[in-house]
Protein backbone atom coordinates (compact mmCIF):
# COMPACT_ATOMS: atom_id res chain seq x y z
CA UNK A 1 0.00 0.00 0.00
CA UNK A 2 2.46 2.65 0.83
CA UNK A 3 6.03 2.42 2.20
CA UNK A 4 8.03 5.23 4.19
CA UNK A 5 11.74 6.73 3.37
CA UNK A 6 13.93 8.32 5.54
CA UNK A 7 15.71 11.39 3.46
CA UNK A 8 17.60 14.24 5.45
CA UNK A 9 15.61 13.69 8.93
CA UNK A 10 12.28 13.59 7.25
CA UNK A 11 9.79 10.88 6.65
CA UNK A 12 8.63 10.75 3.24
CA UNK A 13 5.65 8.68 3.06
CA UNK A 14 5.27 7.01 -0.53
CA UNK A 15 1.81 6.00 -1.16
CA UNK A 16 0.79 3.36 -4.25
CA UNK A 17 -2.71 4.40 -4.91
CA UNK A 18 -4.67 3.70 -8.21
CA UNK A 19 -3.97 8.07 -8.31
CA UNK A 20 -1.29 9.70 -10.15
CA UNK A 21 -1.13 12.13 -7.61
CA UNK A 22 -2.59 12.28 -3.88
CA UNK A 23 -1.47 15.10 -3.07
CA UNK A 24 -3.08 17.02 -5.81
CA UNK A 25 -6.08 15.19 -5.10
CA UNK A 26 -5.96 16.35 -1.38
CA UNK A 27 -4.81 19.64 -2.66
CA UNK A 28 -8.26 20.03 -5.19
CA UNK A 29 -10.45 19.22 -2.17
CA UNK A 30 -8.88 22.00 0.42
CA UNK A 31 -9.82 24.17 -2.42
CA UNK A 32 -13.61 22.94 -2.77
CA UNK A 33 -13.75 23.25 0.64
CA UNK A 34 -12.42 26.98 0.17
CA UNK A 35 -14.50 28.11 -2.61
CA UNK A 36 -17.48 27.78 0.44
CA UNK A 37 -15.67 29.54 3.13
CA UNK A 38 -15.10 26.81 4.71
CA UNK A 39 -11.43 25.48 6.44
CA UNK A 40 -9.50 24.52 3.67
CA UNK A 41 -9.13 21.10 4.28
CA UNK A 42 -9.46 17.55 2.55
CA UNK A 43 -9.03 13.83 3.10
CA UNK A 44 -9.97 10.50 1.97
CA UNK A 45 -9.91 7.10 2.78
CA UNK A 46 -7.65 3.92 0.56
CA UNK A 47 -8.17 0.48 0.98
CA UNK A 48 -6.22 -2.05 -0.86
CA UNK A 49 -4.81 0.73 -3.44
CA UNK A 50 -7.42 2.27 -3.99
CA UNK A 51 -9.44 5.37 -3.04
CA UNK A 52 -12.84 4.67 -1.85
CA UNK A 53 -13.89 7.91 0.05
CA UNK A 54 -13.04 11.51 -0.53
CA UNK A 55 -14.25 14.09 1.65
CA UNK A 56 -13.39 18.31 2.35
CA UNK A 57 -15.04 20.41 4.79
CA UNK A 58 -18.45 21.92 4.43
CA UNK A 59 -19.56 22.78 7.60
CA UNK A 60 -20.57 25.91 6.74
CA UNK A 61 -21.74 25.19 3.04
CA UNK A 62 -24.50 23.01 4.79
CA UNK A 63 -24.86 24.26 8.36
CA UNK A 64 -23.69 20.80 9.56
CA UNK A 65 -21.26 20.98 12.63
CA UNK A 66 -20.10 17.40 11.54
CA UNK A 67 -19.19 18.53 7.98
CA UNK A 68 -16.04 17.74 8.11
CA UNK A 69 -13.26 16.49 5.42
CA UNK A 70 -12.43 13.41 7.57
CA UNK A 71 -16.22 12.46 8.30
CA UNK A 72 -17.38 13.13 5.01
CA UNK A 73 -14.37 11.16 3.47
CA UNK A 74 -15.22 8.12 6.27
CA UNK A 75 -18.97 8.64 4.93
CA UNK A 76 -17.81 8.14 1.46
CA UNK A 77 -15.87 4.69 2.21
CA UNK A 78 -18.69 3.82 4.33
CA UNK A 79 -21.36 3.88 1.61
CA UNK A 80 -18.75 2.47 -0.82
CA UNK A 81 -17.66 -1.08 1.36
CA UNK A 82 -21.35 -0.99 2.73
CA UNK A 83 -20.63 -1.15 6.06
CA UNK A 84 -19.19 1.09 8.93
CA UNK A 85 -16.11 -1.04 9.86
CA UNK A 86 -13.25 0.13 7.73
CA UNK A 87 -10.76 -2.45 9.19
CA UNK A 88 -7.44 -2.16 6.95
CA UNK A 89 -8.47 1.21 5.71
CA UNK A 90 -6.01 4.29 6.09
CA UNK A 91 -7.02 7.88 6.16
CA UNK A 92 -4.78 10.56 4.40
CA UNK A 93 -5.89 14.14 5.09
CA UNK A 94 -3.94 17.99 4.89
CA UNK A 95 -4.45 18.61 8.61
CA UNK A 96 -4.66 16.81 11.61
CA UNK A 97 -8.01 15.46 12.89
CA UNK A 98 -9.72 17.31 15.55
CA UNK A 99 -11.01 15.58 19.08
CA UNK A 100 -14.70 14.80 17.28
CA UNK A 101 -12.93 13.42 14.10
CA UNK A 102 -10.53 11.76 15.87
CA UNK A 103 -13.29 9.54 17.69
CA UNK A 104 -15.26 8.89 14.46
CA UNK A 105 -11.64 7.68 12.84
CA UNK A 106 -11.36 5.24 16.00
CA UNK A 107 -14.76 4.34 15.93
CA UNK A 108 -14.81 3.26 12.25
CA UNK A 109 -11.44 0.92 12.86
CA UNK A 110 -9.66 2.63 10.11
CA UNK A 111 -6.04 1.42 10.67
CA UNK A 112 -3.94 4.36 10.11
CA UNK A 113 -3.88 7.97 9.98
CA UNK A 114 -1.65 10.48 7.92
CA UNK A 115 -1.69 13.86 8.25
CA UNK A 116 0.34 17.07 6.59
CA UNK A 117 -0.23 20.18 9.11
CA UNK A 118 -0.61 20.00 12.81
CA UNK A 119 -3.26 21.28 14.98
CA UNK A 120 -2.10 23.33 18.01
CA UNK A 121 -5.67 23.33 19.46
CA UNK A 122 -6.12 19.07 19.00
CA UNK A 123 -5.12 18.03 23.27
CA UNK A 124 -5.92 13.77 22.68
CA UNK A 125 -2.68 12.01 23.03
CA UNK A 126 -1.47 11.25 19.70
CA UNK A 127 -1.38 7.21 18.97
CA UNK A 128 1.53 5.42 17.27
CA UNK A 129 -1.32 5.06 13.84
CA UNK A 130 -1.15 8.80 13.91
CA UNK A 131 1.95 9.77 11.41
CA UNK A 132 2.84 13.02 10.32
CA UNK A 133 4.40 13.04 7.21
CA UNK A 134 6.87 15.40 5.47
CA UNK A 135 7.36 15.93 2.16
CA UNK A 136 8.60 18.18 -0.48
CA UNK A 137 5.51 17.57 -3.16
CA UNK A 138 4.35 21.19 -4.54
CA UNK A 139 0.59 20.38 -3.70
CA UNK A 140 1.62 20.13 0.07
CA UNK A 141 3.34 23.40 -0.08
CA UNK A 142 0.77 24.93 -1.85
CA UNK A 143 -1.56 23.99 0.76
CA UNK A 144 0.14 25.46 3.63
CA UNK A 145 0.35 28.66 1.75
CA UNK A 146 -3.55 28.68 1.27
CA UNK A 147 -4.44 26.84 4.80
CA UNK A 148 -1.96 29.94 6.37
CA UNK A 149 -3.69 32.72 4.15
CA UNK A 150 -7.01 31.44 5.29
CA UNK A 151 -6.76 32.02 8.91
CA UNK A 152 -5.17 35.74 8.00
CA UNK A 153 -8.02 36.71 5.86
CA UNK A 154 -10.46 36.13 9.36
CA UNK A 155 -8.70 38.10 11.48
């Protein structure tokens, strides 16, 4: 499914999806989720190679405090496999989950969970299926541009 590299202190996570590019992928959501006003952020769900659930935030597109990336992308996978256990699943997404995502990901068994930008507000301790990765793919630092600009535009 994916295997990790070590390069210069960083872990580079190398995923083998049926995707040329997840990063653009997660990239393209943040901005759907953008064009609404919502957080910029997106996620999905792969089992065996492949992507079965894609999700970005639309809390406020829908008025629906559970709107977001991670749930929707869990809701996604959900529908797809037909039932709420995604044992063996792993969930990508640009930023790490909050508290209420973070009990929905543990509730649905998904496996493992990858994440590009911390959270300095998320306080649950961090579990060893929690891994930040690091890399140097334009999409990512494209997305930290935009998920930056986003919070300077509110205040």
């Amino acid at each position: 499914m994916f295997h990790v590299k070590h390069y210069l202190g960083m872990v580079i996570i190398m995923f083998h999806v049926k995707h040329k590019n997840i990063y653009k992928l997660l990239f393209n959501l943040a901005l759907k989720s953008l064009k609404n006003n919502d957080v910029p952020v997106g996620a999905i769900v792969v089992y065996n190679n492949e992507i079965i659930g894609k999700g970005y935030n639309t809390r406020q597109s829908k008025c629906d405090v559970c709107g977001h990336a991670e749930v929707n992308a869990i809701r996604n996978a959900e529908k797809k496999m037909g039932d709420w256990r995604l044992d063996d699943c792993i969930l990508i997404t640009t930023l790490k989950p909050c508290e209420m995502c973070h009990e929905i990901i543990k509730s649905s068994r998904i496996k493992n969970v990858y994440y590009y930008i911390d959270q300095q507000s998320v306080s649950y301790k961090i579990d060893e299926n929690y891994i930040k990765f690091d890399s140097i793919d334009a999409y990512l630092i494209k997305y930290s541009k935009i998920f930056k600009n986003f919070f300077k535009k509110l205040r």
